[in-house]
N, C-alpha and C. Protein backbone atom coordinates (compact mmCIF):
# COMPACT_ATOMS: atom_id res chain seq x y z
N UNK A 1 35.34 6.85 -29.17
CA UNK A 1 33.90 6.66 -29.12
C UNK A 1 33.41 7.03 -27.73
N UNK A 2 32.26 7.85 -27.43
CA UNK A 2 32.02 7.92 -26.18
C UNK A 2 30.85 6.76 -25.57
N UNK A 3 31.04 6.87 -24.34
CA UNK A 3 30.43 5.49 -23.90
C UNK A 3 29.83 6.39 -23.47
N UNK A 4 28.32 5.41 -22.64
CA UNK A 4 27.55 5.87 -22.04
C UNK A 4 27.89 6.59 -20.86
N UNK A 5 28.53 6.01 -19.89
CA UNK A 5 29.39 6.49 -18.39
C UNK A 5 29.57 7.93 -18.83
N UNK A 6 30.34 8.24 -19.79
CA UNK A 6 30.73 9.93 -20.30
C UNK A 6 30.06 10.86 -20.12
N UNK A 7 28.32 10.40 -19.92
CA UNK A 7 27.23 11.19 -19.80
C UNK A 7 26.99 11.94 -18.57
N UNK A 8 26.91 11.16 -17.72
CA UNK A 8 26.83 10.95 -16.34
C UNK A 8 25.56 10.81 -15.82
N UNK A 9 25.77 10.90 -14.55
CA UNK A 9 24.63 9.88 -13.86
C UNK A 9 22.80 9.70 -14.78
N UNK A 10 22.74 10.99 -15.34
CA UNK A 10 21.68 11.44 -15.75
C UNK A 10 21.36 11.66 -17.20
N UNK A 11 20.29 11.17 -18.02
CA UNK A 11 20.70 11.42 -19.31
C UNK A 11 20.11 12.75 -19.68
N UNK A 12 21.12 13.23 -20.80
CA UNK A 12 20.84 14.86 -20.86
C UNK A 12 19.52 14.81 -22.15
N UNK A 13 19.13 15.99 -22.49
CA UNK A 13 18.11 16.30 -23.26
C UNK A 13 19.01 16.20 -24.60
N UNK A 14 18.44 14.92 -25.96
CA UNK A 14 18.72 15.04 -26.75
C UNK A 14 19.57 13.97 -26.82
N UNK A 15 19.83 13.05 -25.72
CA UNK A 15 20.94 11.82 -26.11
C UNK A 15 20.56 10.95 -27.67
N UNK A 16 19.08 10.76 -27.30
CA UNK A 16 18.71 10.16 -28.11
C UNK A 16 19.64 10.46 -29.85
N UNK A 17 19.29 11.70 -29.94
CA UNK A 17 20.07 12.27 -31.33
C UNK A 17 21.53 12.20 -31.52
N UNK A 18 21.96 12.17 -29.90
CA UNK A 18 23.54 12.25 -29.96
C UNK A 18 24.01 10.35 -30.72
N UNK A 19 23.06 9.53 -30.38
CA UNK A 19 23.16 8.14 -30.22
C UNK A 19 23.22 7.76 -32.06
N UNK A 20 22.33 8.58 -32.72
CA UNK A 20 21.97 8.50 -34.09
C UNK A 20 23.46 8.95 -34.91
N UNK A 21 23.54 10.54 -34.51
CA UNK A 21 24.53 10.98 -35.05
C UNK A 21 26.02 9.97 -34.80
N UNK A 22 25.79 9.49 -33.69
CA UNK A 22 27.15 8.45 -33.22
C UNK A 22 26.68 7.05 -34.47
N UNK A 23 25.99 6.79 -34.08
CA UNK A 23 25.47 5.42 -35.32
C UNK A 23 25.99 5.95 -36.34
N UNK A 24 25.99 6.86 -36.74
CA UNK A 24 26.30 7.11 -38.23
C UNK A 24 27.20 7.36 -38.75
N UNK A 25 28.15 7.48 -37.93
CA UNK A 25 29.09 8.23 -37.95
C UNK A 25 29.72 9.95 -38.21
N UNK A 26 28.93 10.79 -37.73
CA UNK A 26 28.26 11.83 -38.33
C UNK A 26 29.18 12.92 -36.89
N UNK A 27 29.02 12.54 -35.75
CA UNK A 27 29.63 12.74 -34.72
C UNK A 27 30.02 12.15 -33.20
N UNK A 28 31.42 11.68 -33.72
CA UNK A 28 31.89 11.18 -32.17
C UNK A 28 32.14 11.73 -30.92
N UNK A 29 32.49 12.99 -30.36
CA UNK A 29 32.85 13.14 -29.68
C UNK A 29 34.16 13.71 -29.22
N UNK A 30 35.03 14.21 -28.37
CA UNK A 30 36.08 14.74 -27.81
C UNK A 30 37.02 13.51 -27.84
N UNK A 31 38.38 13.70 -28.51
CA UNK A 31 39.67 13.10 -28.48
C UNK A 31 39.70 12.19 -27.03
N UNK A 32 38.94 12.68 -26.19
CA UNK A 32 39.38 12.06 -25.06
C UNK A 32 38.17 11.06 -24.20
N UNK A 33 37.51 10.77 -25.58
CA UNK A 33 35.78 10.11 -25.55
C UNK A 33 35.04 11.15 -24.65
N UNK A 34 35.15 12.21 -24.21
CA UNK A 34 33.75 13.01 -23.55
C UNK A 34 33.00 13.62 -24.70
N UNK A 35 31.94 13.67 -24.51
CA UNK A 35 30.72 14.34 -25.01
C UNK A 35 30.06 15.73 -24.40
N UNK A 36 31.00 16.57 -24.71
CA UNK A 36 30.04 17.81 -23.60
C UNK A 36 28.73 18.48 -24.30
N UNK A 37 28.21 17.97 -24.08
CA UNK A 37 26.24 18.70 -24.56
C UNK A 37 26.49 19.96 -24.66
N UNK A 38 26.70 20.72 -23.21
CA UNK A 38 26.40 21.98 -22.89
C UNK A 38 27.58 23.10 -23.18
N UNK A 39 28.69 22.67 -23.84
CA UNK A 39 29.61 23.33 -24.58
C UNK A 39 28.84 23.93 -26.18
N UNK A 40 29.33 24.87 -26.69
CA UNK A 40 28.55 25.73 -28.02
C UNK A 40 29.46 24.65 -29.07
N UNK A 41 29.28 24.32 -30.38
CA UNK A 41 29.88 23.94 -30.89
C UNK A 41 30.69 24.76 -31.89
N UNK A 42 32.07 24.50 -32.03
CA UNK A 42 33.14 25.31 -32.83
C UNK A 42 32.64 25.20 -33.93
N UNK A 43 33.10 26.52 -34.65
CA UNK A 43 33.05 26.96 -36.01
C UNK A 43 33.55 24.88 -36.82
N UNK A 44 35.17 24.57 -36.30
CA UNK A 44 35.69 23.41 -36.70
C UNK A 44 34.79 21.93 -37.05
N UNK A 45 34.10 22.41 -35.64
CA UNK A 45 33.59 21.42 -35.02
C UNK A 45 31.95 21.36 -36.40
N UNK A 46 31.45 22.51 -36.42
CA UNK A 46 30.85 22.10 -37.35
C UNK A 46 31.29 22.04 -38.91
N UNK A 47 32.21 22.14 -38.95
CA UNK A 47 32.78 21.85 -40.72
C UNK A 47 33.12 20.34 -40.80
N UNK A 48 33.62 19.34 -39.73
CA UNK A 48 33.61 18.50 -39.49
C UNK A 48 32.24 17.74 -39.51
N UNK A 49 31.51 18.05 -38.75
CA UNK A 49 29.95 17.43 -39.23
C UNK A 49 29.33 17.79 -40.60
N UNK A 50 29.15 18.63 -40.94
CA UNK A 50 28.72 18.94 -42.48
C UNK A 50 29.73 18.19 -43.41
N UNK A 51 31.19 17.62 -43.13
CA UNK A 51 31.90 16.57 -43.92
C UNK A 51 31.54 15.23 -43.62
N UNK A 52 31.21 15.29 -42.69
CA UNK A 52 30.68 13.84 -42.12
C UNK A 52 29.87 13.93 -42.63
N UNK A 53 28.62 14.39 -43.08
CA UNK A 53 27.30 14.45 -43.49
C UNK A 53 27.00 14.25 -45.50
N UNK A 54 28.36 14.94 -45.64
CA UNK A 54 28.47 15.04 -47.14
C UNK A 54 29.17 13.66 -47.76
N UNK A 55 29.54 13.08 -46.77
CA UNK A 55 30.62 12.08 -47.31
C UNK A 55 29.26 10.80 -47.42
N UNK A 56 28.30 11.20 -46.78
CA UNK A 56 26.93 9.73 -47.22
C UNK A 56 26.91 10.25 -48.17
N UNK A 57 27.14 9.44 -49.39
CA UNK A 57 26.98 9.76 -50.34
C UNK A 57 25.76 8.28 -51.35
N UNK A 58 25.15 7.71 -50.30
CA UNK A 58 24.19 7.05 -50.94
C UNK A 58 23.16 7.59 -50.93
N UNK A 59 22.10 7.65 -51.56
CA UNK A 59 20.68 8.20 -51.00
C UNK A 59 19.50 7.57 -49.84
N UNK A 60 20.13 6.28 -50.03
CA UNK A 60 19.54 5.48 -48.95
C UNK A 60 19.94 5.73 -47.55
N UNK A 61 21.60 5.70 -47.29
CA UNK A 61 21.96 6.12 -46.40
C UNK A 61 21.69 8.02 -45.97
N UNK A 62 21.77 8.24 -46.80
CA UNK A 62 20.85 9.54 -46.40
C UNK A 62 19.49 9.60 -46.17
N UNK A 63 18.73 8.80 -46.39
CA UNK A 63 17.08 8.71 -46.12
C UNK A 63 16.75 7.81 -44.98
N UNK A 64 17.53 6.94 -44.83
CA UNK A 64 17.86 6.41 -43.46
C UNK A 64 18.14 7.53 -42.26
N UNK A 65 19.18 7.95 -42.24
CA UNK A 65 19.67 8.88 -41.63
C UNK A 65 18.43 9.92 -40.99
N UNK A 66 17.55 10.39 -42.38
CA UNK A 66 17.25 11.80 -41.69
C UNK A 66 15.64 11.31 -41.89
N UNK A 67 15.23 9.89 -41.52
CA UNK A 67 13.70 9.63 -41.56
C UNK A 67 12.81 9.72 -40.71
N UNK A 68 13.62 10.90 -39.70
CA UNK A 68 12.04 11.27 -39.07
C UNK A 68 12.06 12.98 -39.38
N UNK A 69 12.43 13.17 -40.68
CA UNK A 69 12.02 14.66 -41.30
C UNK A 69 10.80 14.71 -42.44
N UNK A 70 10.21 15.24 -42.26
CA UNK A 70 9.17 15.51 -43.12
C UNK A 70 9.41 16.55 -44.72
């Protein structure tokens, strides 16, 4: 799980979302708890989130999830 400290001194653009996706379990982070923002994300890396994403399989928990989309 990454902690806050991982961030560093400063919070980056978008924690907020990183904090959601962490709530949800949707995306944790690097084996070694870092969070690098400014790294591109792997091909892996996103097949892993789109499984994370597919596996809510309630509708609530999906409308929860994505309720500030229109």
């Amino acid at each position: 799980m990454i902690s806050k400290s991982e961030y560093g001194p400063s919070r980056f653009e978008g924690e907020q979302y990183l904090d959601a996706l962490r709530k949800y379990g949707i995306m944790g982070g690097y084996a070694d708890g870092t969070f690098r923002p400014n790294n591109k994300l792997t091909r892996i890396e996103l097949y892993a989130v789109l499984y994370n994403v597919l596996q809510k399989n309630s509708e609530q928990e999906l409308t929860e999830m994505l309720k500030d989309l229109n």
